[in-house]
Protein backbone atom coordinates (compact mmCIF):
# COMPACT_ATOMS: atom_id res chain seq x y z
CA UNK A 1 -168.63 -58.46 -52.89
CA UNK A 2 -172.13 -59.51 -51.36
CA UNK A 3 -173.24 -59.04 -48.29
CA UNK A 4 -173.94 -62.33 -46.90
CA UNK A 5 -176.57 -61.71 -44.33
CA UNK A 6 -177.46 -64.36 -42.10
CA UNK A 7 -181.13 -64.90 -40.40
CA UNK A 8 -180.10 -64.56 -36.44
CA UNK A 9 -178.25 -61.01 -37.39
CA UNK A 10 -181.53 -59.86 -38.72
CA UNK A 11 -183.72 -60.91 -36.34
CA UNK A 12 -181.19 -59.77 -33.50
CA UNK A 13 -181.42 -56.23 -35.45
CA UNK A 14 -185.56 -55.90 -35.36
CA UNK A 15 -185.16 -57.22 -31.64
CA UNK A 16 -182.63 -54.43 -30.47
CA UNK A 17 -185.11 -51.47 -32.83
CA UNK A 18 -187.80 -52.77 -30.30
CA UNK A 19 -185.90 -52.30 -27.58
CA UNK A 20 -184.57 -49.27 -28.35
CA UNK A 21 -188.01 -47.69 -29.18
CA UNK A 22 -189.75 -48.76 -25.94
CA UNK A 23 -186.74 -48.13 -23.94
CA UNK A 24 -188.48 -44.83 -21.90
CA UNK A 25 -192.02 -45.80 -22.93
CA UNK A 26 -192.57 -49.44 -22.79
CA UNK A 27 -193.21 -51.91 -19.89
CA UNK A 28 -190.36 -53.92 -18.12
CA UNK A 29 -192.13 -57.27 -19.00
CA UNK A 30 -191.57 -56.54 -22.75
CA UNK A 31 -187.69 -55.11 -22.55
CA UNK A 32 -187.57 -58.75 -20.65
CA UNK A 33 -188.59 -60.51 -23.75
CA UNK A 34 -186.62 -58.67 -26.39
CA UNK A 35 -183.41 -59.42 -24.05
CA UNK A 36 -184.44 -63.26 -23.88
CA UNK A 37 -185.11 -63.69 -27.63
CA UNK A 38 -181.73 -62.25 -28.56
CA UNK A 39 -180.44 -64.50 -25.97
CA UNK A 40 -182.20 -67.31 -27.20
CA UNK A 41 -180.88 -66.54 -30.77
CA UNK A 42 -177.00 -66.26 -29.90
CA UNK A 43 -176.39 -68.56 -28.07
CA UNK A 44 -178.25 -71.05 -30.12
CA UNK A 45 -176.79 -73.99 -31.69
CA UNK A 46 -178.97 -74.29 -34.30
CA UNK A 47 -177.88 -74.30 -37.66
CA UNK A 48 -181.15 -72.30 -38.60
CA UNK A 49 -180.17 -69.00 -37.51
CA UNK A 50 -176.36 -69.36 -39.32
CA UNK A 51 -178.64 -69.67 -42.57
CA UNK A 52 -178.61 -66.47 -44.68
CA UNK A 53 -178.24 -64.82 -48.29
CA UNK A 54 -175.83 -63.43 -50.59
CA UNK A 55 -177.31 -59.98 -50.77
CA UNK A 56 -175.11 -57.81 -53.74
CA UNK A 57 -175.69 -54.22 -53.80
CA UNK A 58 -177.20 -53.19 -57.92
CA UNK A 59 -177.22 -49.40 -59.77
CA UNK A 60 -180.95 -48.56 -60.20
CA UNK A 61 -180.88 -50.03 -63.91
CA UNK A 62 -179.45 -53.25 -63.31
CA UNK A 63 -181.34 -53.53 -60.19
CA UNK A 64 -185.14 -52.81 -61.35
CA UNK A 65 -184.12 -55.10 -64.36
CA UNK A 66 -184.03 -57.92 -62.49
CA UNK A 67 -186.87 -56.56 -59.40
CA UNK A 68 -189.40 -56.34 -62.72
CA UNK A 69 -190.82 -59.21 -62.78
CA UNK A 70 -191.40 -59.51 -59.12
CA UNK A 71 -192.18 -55.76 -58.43
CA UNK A 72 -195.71 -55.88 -58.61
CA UNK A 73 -196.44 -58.56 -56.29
CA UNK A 74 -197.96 -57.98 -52.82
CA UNK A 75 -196.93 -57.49 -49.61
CA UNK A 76 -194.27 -54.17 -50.07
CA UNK A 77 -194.72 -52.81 -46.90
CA UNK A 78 -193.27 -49.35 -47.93
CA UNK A 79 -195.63 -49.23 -50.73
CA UNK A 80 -198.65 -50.33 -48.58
CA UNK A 81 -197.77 -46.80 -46.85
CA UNK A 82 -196.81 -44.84 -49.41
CA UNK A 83 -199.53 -45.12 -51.94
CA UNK A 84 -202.41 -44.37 -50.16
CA UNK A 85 -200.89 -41.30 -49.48
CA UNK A 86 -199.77 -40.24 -52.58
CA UNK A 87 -203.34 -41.10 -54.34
CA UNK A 88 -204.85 -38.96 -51.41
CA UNK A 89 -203.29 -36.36 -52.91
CA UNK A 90 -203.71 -37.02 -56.91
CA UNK A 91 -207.24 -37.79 -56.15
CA UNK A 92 -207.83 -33.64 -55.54
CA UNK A 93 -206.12 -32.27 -58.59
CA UNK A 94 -208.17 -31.59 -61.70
CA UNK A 95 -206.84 -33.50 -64.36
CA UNK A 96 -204.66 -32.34 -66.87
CA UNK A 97 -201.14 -33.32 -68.25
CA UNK A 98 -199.11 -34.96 -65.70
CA UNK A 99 -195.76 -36.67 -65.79
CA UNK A 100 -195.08 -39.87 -63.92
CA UNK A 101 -191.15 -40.19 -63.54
CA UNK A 102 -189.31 -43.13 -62.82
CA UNK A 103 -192.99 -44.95 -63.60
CA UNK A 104 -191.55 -48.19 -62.58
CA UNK A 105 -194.50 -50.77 -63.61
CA UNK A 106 -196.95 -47.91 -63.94
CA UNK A 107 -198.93 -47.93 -60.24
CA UNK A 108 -198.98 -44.70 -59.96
CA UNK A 109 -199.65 -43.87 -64.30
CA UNK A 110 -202.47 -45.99 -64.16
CA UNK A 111 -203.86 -44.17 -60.81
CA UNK A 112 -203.57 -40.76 -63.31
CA UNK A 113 -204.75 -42.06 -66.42
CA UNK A 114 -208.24 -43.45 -64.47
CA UNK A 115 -208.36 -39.79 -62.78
CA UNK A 116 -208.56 -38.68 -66.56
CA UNK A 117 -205.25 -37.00 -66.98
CA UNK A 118 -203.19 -37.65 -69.98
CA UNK A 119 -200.42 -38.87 -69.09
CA UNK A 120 -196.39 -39.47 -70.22
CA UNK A 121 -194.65 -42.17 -67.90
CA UNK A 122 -190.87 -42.10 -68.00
CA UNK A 123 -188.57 -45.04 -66.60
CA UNK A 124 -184.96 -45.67 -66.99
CA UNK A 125 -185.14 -49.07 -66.73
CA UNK A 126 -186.94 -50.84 -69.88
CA UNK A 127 -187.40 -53.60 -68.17
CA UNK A 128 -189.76 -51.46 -66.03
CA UNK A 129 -190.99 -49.61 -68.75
CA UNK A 130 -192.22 -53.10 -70.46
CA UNK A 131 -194.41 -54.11 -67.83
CA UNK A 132 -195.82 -50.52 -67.77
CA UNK A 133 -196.60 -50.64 -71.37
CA UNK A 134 -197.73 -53.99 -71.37
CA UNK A 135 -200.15 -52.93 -68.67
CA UNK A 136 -201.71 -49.84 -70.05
CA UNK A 137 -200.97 -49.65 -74.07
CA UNK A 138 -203.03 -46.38 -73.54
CA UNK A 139 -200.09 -44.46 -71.89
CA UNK A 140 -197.47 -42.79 -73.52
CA UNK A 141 -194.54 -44.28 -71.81
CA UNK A 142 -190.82 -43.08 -72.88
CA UNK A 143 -187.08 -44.32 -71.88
CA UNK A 144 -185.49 -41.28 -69.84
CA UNK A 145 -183.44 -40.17 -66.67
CA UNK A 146 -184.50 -37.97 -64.27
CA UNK A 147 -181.39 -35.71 -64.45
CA UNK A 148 -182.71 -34.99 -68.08
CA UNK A 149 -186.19 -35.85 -68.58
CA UNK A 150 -187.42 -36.10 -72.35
CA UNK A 151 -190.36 -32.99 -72.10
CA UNK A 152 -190.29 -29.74 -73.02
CA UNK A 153 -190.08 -27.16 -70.69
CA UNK A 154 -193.63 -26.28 -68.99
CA UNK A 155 -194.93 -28.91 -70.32
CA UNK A 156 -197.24 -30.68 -67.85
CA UNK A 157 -199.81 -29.33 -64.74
CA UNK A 158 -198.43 -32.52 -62.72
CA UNK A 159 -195.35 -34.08 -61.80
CA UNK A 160 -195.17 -37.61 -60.19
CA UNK A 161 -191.56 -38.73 -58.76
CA UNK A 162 -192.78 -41.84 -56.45
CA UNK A 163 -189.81 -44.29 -54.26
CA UNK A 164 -186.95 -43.18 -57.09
CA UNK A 165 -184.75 -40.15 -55.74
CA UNK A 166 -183.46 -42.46 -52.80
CA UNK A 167 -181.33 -44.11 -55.51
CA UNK A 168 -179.46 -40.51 -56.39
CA UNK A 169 -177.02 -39.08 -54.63
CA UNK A 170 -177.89 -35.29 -55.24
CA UNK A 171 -181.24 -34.35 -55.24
CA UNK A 172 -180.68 -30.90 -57.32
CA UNK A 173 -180.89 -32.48 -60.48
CA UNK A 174 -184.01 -34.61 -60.40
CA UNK A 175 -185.70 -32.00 -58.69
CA UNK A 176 -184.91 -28.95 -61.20
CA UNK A 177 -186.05 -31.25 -63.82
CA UNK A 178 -189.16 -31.67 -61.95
CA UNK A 179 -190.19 -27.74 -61.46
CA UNK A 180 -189.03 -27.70 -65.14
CA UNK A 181 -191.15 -29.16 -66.65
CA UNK A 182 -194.41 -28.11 -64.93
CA UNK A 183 -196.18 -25.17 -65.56
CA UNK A 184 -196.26 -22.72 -63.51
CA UNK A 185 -199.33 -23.14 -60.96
CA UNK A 186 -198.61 -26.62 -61.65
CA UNK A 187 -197.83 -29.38 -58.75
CA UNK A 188 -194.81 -31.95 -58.59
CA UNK A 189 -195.20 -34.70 -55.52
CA UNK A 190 -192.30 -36.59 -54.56
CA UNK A 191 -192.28 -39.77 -52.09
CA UNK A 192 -189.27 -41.45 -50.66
CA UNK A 193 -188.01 -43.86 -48.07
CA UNK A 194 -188.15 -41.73 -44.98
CA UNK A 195 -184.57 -41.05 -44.13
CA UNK A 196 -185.34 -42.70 -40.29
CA UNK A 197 -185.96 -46.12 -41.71
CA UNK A 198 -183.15 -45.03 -43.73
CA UNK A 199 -180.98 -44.29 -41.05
CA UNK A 200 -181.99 -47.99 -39.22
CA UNK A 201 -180.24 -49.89 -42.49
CA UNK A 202 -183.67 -49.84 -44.83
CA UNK A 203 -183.13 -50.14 -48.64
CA UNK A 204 -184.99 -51.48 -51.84
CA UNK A 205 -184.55 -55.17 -50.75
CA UNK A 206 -185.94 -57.31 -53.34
CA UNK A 207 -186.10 -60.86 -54.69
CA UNK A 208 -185.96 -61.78 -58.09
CA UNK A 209 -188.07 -64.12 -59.99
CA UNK A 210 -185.54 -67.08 -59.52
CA UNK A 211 -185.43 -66.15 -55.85
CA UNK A 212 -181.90 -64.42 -55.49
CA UNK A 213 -181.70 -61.40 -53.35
CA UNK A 214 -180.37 -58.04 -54.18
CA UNK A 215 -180.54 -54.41 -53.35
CA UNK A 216 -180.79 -51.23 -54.97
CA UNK A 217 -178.64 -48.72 -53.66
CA UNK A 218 -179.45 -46.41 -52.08
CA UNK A 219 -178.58 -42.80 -50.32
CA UNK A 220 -180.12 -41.09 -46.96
CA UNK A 221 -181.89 -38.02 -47.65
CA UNK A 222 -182.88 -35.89 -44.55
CA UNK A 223 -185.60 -33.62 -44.89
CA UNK A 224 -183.12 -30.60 -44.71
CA UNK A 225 -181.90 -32.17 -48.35
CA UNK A 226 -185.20 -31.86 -49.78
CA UNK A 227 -185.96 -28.62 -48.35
CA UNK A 228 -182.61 -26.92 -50.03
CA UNK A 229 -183.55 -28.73 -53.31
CA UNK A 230 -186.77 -27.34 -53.62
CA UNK A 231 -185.87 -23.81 -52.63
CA UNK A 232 -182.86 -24.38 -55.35
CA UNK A 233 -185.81 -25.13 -57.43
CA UNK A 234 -188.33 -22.70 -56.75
CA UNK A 235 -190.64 -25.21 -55.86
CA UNK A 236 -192.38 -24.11 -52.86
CA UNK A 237 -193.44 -26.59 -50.02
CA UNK A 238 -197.55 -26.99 -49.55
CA UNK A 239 -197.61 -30.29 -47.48
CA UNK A 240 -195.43 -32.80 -46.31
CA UNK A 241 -197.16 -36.42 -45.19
CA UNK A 242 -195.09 -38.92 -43.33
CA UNK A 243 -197.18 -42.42 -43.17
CA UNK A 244 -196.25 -44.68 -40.49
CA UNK A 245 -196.22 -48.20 -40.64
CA UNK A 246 -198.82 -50.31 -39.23
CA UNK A 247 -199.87 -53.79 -37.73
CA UNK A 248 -200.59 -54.51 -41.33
CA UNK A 249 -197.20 -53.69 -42.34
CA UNK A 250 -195.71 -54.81 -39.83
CA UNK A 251 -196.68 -58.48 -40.13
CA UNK A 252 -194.93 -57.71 -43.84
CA UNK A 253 -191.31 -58.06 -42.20
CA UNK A 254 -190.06 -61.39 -43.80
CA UNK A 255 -188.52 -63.49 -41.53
CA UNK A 256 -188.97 -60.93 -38.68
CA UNK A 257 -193.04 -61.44 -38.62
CA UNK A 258 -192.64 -65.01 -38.34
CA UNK A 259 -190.03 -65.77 -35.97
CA UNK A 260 -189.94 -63.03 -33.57
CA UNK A 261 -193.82 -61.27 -34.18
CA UNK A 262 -193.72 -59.37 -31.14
CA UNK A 263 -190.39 -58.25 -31.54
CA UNK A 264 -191.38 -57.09 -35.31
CA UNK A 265 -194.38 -55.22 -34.24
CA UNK A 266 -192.63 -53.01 -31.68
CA UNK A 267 -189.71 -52.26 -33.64
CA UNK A 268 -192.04 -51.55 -36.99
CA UNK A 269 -195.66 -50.22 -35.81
CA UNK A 270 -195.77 -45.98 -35.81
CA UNK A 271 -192.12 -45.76 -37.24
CA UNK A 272 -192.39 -42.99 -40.26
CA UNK A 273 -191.61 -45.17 -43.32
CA UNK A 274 -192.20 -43.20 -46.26
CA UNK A 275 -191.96 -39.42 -47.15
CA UNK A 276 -194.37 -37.59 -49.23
CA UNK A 277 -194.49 -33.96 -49.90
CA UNK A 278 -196.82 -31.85 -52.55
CA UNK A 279 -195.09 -29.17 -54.09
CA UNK A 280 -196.13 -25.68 -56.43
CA UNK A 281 -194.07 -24.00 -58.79
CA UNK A 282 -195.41 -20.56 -57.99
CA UNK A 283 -196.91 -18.77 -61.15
């Protein structure tokens, strides 16, 4: 069944992550204020806060089906984090072949195609994949999974895997698939919900383009995960980037940003939110 989530539970949860997070650190004025807006909110008789959503929990295909036609529009505050970081990194490789899996809409396939790579996106959702090709015709984009992506063996110098391997729950797969098909001396880089905002109840929240809510589901990795997957692998760690959330994306908190700001910026501003890490297959 749904979750039904209601507005005053929410904004009672982003109160209490501020609190928690300043408990050592922060001044006594501000703990005051966090304790007097979740007052204010419980005890309320408004009918505003009992307002909430049906919230039902989708498999990554059904899910993305019905995110793809909202996916692309602004205001993601995990992707506001996550991209910059992961173009910091495309931006130094030479190109060459590279592999964008799980593509999604494309972001990051059109990022390699205008760094000159040629490039193969592959999505397991179609309804992804028909935004992507719609997008950029110029792309070779292909139906796939990433526990058996459609490439030959050491086929590509790059491999892309960007906000997908939260929604699998074993990394092995995905990630042998991802040292197999890059050569060797080639590069795979993998983002992720960081498992702390995964830990505090974060997941692919989305609304569709009627307005009804959903999530994709999604399991916790910890860095200890990844780490035994690529060793599995024989991928060998070169960095790991973990991009904090800021003001900016902090103001990106729904209902939080609006009816409790100051709340939303303690509990959001410096927490890790995504995970990226660059990889080599050793030659």
């Amino acid at each position: 069944m749904p979750r039904h989530v209601r507005l005053g539970e929410f904004l009672v949860g982003v109160a209490g992550v501020a609190l928690m997070r300043r408990m050592f650190v922060g001044e006594d004025e501000d703990a005051v204020e966090r304790l007097e807006e979740i007052r204010a909110i419980v005890s309320s008789d408004d009918d505003l806060y009992s307002l909430g959503v049906d919230v039902p929990v989708f498999d990554a295909r059904s899910g993305y089906a019905r995110w793809s036609d909202t996916y692309d529009q602004p205001g993601n505050p995990l992707i506001s984090i996550e991209q910059p970081a992961v173009w910091s990194i495309l931006d130094a490789l030479p190109p060459g072949d590279a592999l964008d899996a799980a593509c999604g809409t494309g972001r990051h396939a059109k990022r390699l195609h205008e760094l000159g790579h040629r490039v193969v996106g592959i999505d397991g959702s179609p309804d992804m994949l028909g935004k992507a090709k719609a997008a950029l015709p110029q792309v070779d984009f292909r139906v796939g999974e990433l526990t058996s992506l459609p490439l030959e063996a050491d086929s590509v110098d790059l491999a892309v895997c960007a906000l997908a391997l939260e929604h699998v729950r074993d990394l092995d797969g995905p990630i042998l698939e991802l040292a197999r098909v890059v050569r060797p001396g080639g590069r795979v880089v993998v983002s992720d919900l960081h498992p702390v905002v995964s830990s505090l109840g974060g997941a692919a929240y989305f609304q569709d383009a009627g307005g009804a809510a959903g999530v994709v589901r999604g399991y916790r990795h910890l860095h200890g995960d990844y780490l035994r997957a690529f060793r599995a692998a024989g991928l060998e760690v070169d960095r790991c980037i973990e991009p904090v959330f800021g003001a900016t994306e902090a103001a990106m908190q729904g209902p939080a940003s609006a009816f409790v700001p100051r709340a939303a910026e303690a509990a959001y501003v410096d927490l890790p939110g995504a995970l990226v890490w660059e990889l080599v297959r050793p030659r």
